[in-house]
Protein backbone atom coordinates (compact mmCIF):
# COMPACT_ATOMS: atom_id res chain seq x y z
CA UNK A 1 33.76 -3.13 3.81
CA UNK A 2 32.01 -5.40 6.19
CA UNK A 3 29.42 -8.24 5.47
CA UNK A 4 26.44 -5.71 6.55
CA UNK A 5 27.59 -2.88 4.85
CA UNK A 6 26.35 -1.61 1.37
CA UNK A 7 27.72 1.19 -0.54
CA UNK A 8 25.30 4.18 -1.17
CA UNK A 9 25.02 6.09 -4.17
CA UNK A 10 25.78 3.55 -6.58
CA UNK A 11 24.82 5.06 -10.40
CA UNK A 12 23.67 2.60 -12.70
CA UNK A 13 22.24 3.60 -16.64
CA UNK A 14 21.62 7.14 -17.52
CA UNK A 15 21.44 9.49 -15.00
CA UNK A 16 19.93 12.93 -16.95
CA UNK A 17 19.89 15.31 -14.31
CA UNK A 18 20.31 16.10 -10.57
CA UNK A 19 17.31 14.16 -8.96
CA UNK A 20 15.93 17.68 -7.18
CA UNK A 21 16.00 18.63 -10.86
CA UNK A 22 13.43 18.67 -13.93
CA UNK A 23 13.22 17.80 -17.09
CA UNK A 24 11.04 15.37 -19.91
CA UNK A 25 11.74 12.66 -17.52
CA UNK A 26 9.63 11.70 -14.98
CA UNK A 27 11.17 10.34 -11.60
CA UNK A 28 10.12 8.40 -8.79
CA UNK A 29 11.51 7.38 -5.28
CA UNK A 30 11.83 3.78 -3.94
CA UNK A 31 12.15 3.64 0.19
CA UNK A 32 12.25 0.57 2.21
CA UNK A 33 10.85 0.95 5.97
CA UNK A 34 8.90 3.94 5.03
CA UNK A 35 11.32 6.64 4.62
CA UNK A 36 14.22 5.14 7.10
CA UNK A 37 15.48 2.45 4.91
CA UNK A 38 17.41 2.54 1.63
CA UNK A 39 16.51 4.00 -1.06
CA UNK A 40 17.01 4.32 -5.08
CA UNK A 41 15.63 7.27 -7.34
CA UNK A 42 14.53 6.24 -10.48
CA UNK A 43 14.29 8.29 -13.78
CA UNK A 44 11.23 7.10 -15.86
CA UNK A 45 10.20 7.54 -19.54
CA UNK A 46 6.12 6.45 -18.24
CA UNK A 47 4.18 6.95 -15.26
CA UNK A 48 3.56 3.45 -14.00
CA UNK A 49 1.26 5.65 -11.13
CA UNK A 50 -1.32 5.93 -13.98
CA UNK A 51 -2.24 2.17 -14.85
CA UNK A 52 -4.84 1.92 -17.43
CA UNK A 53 -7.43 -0.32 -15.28
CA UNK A 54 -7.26 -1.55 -11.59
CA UNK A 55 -9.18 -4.62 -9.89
CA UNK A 56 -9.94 -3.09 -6.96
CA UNK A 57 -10.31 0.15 -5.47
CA UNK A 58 -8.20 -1.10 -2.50
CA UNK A 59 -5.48 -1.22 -4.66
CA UNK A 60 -5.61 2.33 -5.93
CA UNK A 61 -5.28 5.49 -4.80
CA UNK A 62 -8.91 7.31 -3.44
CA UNK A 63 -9.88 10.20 -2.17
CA UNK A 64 -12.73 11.80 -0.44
CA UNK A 65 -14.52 15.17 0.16
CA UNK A 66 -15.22 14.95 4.14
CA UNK A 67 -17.64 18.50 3.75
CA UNK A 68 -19.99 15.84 2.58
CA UNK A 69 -20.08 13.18 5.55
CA UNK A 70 -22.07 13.29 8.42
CA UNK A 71 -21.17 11.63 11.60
CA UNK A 72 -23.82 11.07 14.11
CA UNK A 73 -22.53 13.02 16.40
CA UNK A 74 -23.28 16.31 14.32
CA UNK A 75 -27.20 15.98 15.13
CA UNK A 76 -26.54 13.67 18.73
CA UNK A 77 -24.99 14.59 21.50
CA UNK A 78 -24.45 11.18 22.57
CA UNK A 79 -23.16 10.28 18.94
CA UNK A 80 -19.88 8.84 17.71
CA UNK A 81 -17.87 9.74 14.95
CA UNK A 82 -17.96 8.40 11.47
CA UNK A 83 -15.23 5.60 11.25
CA UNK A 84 -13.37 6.04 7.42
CA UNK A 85 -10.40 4.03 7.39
CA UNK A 86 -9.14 1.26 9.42
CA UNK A 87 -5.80 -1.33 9.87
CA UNK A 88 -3.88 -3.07 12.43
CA UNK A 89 -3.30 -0.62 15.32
CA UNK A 90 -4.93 2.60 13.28
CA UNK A 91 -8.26 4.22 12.77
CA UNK A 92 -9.28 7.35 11.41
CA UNK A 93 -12.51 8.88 12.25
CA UNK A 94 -14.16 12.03 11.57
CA UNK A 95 -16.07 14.59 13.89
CA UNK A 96 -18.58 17.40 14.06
CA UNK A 97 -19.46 17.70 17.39
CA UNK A 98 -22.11 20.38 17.67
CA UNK A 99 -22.96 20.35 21.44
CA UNK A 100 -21.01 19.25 24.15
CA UNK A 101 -19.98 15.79 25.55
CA UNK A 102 -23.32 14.82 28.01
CA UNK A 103 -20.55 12.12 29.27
CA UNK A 104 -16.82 11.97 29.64
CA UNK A 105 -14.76 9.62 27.81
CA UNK A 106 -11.78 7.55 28.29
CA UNK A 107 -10.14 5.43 25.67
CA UNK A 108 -8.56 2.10 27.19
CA UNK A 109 -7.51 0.77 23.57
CA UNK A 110 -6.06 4.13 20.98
CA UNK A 111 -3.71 6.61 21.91
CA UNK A 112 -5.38 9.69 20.14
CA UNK A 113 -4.24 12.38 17.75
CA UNK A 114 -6.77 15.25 17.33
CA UNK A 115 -6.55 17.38 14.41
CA UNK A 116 -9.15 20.40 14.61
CA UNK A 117 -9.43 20.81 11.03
CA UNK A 118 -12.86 23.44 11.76
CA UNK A 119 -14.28 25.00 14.97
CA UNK A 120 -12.74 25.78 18.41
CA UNK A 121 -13.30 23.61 21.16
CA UNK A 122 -12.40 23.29 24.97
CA UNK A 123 -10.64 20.25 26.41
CA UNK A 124 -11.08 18.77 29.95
CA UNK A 125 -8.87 16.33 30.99
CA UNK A 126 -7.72 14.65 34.10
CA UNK A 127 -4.53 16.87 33.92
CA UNK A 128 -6.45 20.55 33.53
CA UNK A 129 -7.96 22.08 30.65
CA UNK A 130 -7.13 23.56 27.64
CA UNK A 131 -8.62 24.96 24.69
CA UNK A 132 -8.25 24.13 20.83
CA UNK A 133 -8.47 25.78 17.23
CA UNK A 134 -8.29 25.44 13.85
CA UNK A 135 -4.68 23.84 12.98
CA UNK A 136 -4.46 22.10 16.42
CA UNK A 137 -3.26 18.72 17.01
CA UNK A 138 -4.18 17.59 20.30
CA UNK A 139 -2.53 14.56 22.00
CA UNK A 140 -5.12 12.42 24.49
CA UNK A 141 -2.85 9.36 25.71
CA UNK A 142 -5.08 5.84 26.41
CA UNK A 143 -6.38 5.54 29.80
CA UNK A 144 -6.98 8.73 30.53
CA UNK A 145 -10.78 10.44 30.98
CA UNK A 146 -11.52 13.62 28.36
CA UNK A 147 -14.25 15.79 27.67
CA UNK A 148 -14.67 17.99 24.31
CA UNK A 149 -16.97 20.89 24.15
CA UNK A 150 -17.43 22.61 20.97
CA UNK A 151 -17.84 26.98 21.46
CA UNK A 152 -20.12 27.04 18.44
CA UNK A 153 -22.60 24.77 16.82
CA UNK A 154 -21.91 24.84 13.40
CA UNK A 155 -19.26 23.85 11.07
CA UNK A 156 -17.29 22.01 13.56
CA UNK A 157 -14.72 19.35 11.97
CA UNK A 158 -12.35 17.28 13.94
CA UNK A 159 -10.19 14.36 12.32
CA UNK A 160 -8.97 11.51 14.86
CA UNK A 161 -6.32 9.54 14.63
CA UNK A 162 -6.43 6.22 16.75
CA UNK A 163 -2.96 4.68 17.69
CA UNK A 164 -2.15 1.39 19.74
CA UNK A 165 1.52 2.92 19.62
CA UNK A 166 1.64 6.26 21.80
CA UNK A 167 2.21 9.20 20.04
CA UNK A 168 5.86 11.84 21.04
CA UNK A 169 6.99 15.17 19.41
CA UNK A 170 9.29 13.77 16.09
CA UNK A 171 12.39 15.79 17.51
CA UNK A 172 13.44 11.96 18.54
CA UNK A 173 14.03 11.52 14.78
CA UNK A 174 16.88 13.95 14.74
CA UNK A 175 18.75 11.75 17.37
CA UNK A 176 17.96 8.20 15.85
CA UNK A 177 17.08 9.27 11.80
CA UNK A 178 19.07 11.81 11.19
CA UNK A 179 16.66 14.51 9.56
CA UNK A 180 13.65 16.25 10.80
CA UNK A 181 11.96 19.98 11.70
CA UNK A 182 14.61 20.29 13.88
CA UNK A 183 13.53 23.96 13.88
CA UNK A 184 9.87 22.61 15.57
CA UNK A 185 9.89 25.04 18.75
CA UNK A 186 7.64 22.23 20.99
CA UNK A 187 8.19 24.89 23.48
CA UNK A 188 4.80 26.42 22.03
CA UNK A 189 2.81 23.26 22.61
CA UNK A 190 -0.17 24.15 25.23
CA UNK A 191 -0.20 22.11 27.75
CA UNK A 192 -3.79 21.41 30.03
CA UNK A 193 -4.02 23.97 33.44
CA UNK A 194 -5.40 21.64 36.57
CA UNK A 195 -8.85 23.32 37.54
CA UNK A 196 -8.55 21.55 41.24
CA UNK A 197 -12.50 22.73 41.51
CA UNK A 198 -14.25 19.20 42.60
CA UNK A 199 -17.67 19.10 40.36
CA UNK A 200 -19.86 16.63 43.08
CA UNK A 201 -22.07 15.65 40.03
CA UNK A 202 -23.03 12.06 38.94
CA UNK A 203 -20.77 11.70 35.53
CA UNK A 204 -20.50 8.86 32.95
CA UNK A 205 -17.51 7.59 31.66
CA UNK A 206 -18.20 6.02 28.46
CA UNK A 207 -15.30 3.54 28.59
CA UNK A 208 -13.97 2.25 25.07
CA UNK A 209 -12.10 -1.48 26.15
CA UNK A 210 -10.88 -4.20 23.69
CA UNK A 211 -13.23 -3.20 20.90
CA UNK A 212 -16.32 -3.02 22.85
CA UNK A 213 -18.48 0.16 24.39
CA UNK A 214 -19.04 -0.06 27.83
CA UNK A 215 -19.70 2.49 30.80
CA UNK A 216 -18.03 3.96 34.19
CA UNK A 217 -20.41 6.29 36.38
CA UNK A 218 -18.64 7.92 39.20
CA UNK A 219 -20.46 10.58 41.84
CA UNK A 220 -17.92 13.43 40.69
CA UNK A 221 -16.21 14.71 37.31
CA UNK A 222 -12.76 13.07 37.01
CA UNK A 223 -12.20 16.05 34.98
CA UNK A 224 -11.92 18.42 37.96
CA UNK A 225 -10.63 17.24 40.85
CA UNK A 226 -7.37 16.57 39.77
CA UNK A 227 -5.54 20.09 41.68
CA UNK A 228 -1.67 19.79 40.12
CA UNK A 229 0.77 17.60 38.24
CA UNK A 230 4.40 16.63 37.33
CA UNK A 231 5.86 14.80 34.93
CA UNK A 232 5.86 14.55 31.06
CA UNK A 233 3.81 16.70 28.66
CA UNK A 234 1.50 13.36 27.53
CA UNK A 235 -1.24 15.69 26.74
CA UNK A 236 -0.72 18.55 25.03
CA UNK A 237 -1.71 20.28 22.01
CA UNK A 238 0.70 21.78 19.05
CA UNK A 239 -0.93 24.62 15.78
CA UNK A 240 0.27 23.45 12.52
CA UNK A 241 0.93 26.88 11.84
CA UNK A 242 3.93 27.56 14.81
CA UNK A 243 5.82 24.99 12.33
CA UNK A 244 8.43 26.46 9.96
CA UNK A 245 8.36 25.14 6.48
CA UNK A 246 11.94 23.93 5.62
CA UNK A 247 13.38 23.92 2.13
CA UNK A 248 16.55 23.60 0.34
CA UNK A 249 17.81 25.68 -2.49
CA UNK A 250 17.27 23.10 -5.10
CA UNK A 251 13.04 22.62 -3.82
CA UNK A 252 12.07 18.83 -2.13
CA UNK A 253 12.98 17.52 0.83
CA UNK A 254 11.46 14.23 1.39
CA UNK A 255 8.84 14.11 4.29
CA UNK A 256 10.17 12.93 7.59
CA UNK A 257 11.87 16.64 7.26
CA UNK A 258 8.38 17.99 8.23
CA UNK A 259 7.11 15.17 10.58
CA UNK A 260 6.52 16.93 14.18
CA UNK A 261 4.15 13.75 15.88
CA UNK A 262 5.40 9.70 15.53
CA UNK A 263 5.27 6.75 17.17
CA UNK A 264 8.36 5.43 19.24
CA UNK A 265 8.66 2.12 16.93
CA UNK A 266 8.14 4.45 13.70
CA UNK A 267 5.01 2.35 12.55
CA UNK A 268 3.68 5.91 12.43
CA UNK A 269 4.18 9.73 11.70
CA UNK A 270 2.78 13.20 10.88
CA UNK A 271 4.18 15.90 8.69
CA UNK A 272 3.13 19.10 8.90
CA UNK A 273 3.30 20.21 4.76
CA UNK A 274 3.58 24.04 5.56
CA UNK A 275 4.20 26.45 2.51
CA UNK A 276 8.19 25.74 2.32
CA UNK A 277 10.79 28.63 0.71
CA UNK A 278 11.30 29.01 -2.60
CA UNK A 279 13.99 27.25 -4.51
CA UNK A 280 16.77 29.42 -6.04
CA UNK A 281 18.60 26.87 -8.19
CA UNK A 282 16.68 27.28 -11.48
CA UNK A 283 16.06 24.23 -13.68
CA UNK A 284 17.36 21.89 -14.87
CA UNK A 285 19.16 21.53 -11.53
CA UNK A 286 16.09 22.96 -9.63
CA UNK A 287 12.30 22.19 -8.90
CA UNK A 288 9.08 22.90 -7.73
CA UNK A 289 7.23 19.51 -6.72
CA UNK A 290 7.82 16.35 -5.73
CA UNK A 291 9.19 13.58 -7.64
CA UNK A 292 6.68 9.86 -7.38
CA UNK A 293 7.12 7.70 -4.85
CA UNK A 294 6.73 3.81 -3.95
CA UNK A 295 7.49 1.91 -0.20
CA UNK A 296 5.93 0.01 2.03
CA UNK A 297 3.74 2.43 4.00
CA UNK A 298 0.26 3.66 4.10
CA UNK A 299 -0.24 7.61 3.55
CA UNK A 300 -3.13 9.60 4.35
CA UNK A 301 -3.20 13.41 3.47
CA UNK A 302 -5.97 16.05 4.63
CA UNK A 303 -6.41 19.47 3.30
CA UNK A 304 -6.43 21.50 5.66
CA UNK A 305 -6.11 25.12 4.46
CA UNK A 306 -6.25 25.72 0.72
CA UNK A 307 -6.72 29.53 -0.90
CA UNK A 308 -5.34 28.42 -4.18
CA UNK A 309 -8.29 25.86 -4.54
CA UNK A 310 -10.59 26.53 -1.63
CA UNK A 311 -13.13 24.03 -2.72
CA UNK A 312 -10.52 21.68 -1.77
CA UNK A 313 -10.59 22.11 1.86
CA UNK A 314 -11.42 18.95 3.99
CA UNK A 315 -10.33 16.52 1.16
CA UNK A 316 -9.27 13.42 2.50
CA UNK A 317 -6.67 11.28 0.54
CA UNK A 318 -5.71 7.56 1.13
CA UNK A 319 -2.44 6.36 -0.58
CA UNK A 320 -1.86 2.66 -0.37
CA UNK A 321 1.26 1.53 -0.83
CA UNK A 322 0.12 -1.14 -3.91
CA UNK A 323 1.11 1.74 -6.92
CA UNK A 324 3.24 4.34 -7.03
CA UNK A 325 1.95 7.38 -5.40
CA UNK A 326 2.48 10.22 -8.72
CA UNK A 327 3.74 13.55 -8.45
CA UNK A 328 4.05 16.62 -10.31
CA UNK A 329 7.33 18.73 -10.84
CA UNK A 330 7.29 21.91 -12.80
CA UNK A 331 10.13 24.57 -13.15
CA UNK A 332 11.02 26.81 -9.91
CA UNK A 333 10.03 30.39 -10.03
CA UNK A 334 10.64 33.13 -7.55
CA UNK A 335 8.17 35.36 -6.90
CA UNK A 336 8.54 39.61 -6.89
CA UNK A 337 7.13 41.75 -4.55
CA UNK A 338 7.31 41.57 -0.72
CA UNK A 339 7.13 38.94 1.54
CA UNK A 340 3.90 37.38 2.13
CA UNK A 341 1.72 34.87 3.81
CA UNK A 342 1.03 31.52 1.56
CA UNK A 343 -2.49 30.46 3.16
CA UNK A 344 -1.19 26.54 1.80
CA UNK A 345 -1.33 23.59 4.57
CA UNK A 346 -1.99 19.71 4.38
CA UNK A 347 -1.47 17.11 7.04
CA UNK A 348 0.11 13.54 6.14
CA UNK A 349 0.07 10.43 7.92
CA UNK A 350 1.87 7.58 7.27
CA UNK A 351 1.38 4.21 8.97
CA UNK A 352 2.79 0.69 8.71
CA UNK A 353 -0.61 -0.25 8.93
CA UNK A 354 -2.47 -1.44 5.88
CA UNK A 355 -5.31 0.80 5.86
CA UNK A 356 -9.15 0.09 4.67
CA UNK A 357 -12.11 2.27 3.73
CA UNK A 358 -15.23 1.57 5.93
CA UNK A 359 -18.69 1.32 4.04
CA UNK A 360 -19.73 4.94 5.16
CA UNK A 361 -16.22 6.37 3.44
CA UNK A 362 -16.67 4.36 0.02
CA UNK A 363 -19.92 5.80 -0.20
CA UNK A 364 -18.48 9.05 -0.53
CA UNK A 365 -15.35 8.46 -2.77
CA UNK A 366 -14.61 10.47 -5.98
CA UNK A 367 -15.21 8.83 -8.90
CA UNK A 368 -12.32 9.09 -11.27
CA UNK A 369 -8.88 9.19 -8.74
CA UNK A 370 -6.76 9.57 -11.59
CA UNK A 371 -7.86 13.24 -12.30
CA UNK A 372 -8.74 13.65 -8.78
CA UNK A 373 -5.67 13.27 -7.45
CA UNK A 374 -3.90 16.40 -8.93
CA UNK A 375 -7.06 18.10 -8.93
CA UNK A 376 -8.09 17.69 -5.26
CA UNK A 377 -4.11 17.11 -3.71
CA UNK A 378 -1.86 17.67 -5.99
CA UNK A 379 -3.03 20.43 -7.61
CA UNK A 380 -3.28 22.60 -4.02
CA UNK A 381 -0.29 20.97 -2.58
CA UNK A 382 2.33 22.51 -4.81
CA UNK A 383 0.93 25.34 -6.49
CA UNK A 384 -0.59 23.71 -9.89
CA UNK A 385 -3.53 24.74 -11.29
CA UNK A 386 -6.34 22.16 -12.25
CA UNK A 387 -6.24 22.98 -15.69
CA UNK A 388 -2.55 21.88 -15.28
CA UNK A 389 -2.65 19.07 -13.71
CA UNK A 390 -5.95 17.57 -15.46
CA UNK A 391 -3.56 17.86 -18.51
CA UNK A 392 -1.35 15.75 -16.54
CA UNK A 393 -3.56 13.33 -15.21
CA UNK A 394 -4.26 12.85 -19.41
CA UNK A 395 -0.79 11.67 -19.99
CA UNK A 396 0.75 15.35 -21.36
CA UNK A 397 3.48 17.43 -19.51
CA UNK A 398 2.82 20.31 -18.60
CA UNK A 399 4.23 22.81 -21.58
């Protein structure tokens, strides 16, 4: 064996069960470099993701309900969206655009990620058009000038991601990593059409440069004159729902297996937490959940469609990486009947970046996280009810 090289899979203490597996233990996962380092899976007789008190919210997992918040731009045109987190490199906003862009914008500091949590929209860029629904990321590279136009007033909800590292389809993970939705058909991306129609009308720019607001006006659109192009799909746009849930027979894979967007440098990446198959190993061997888990990354997760919990939709969930982040297993089932659709799907981001809550967001933070985190996320994400998983959050397993 050579200086560098460690031997995985080393067993130390009790092991109980298989670690997919359940039973009155609780376990938790320990990653280094996010989810590409090593790793060690404890088994646990407490939750240390429950500590009795906390000095600061910072340190401890919060959540919000974004159906309350109300960015200016859902009453102004010429509005911005409502800033909620914030870190080195990263900022999340969100948006309810209710009438369309009176300028054009072009972002000379973030890469964006678009998630169109709530409304359909149309997208000009300087590579074509496209349009945009519900379950749509949409990718909008730095330096280049967009418009957004919602197709309806109301109930419009947009969450946008802000990255100083560009954003490229996760297939790269498979050749560097190892594991990811290598089933992701990127194929079905939609890519912007060139119009190639010259619109002769003045047209601001509002220009976004090292922190500061400042404005381009030009005597055409740069939308619209722009009549072809070749090269790489920079912009493009990809439905959360085109991407297969993967699963294993035992139940969790761990969550680079459902990342589809990341940055280059990995300081970044999205999974797509579609409903996933159901496990046929039964327990002890076999779960249904996720075990805890502890590195050195930031998560963020965003309901996006739940019909177990609807009142959950548009909860917004910041997981620092200062406390385990808890999870809930419970005993894998298989259900009878015929095949149907699970209406069941969260985004998560995770981000080197150490992340922050603006002022507006901790306005708007629920009040107890402990219960509100199986409630409001965990609850929805894997099937348990609240009554469940407030029993839980008291310190019982569930019987």
């Amino acid at each position: 064996m050579g200086v560098n090289e460690v031997s995985s899979n080393i067993r130390r203490g009790v092991i109980p069960r298989a670690t997919t597996g359940i039973s009155e233990h609780l376990d938790e996962i320990y990653t280094q470099h996010g989810f590409f380092g090593q790793w060690v899976h404890l088994f646990r007789s407490r939750n240390v993701g429950f500590p009795k008190t906390w000095s600061s919210d910072d340190v401890m997992y919060k959540g919000t309900d974004t159906t309350t918040l109300a960015p200016a731009d859902q009453t102004d045109a010429a509005g911005s969206p409502m800033e909620l987190l914030r870190g080195d490199g990263i900022v999340v906003s969100l948006s309810r655009r209710s009438q369309p862009m009176p300028f054009a914008e072009l972002n000379a500091d973030y890469h964006q990620i678009r998630f169109y949590h709530r409304g359909e929209f149309l997208i000009e860029t300087e590579l074509g058009r496209f349009e945009v629904e519900p379950g749509d990321f949409a990718v909008i590279p730095k330096g280049l000038v967009y418009r957004e136009t919602p197709r309806q007033a109301d109930g419009n909800a947009v969450l946008i991601f802000e990255t100083a590292e560009p954003a490229e389809p996760a297939e790269e993970l498979w050749d560097n990593a190892g594991f990811a939705s290598f089933f992701t058909d990127y194929s079905a991306m939609k890519l912007p059409e060139p119009v190639g129609e010259i619109r002769n009308v003045e047209t601001e720019v509002r220009l976004k440069f090292r922190g500061e607001i400042h404005t381009l006006t030009y005597d055409f659109d740069p939308c619209s004159d722009v009549i072809g192009w070749v090269g790489d799909p920079v912009v493009f746009s990809l439905n959360v729902w085109d991407i297969p849930g993967l699963g294993s027979s035992h139940g969790f894979l761990p969550p680079p297996s459902g990342a589809v967007l990341m940055g280059r440098d990995k300081s970044f990446f999205f999974n797509v937490m579609s409903p996933k198959p159901f496990p046929n190993v039964p327990a002890p061997d076999g779960s249904i959940g996720a075990p805890a888990h502890m590195n050195d990354y930031e998560e963020v997760w965003f309901n996006h469609v739940a019909d177990a919990a609807p009142h959950t939709d548009g909860h917004l969930w910041r997981l620092p990486p200062s406390i385990p982040h808890p999870g809930i297993k419970r005993p894998p089932f298989y259900p009878e009947g015929p095949v149907e659709r699970i209406r069941e799907m969260k985004i998560n981001f995770d981000c080197r970046a150490g992340l922050t809550w603006t002022d507006a967001a901790r306005k708007a933070l629920m009040p107890d996280p402990q219960i509100g985190l199986y409630t409001s996320l965990a609850g929805t994400h894997i099937g348990v009810v609240p009554d469940e998983a407030s029993r839980y959050a008291a310190g019982r397993l569930p019987e």
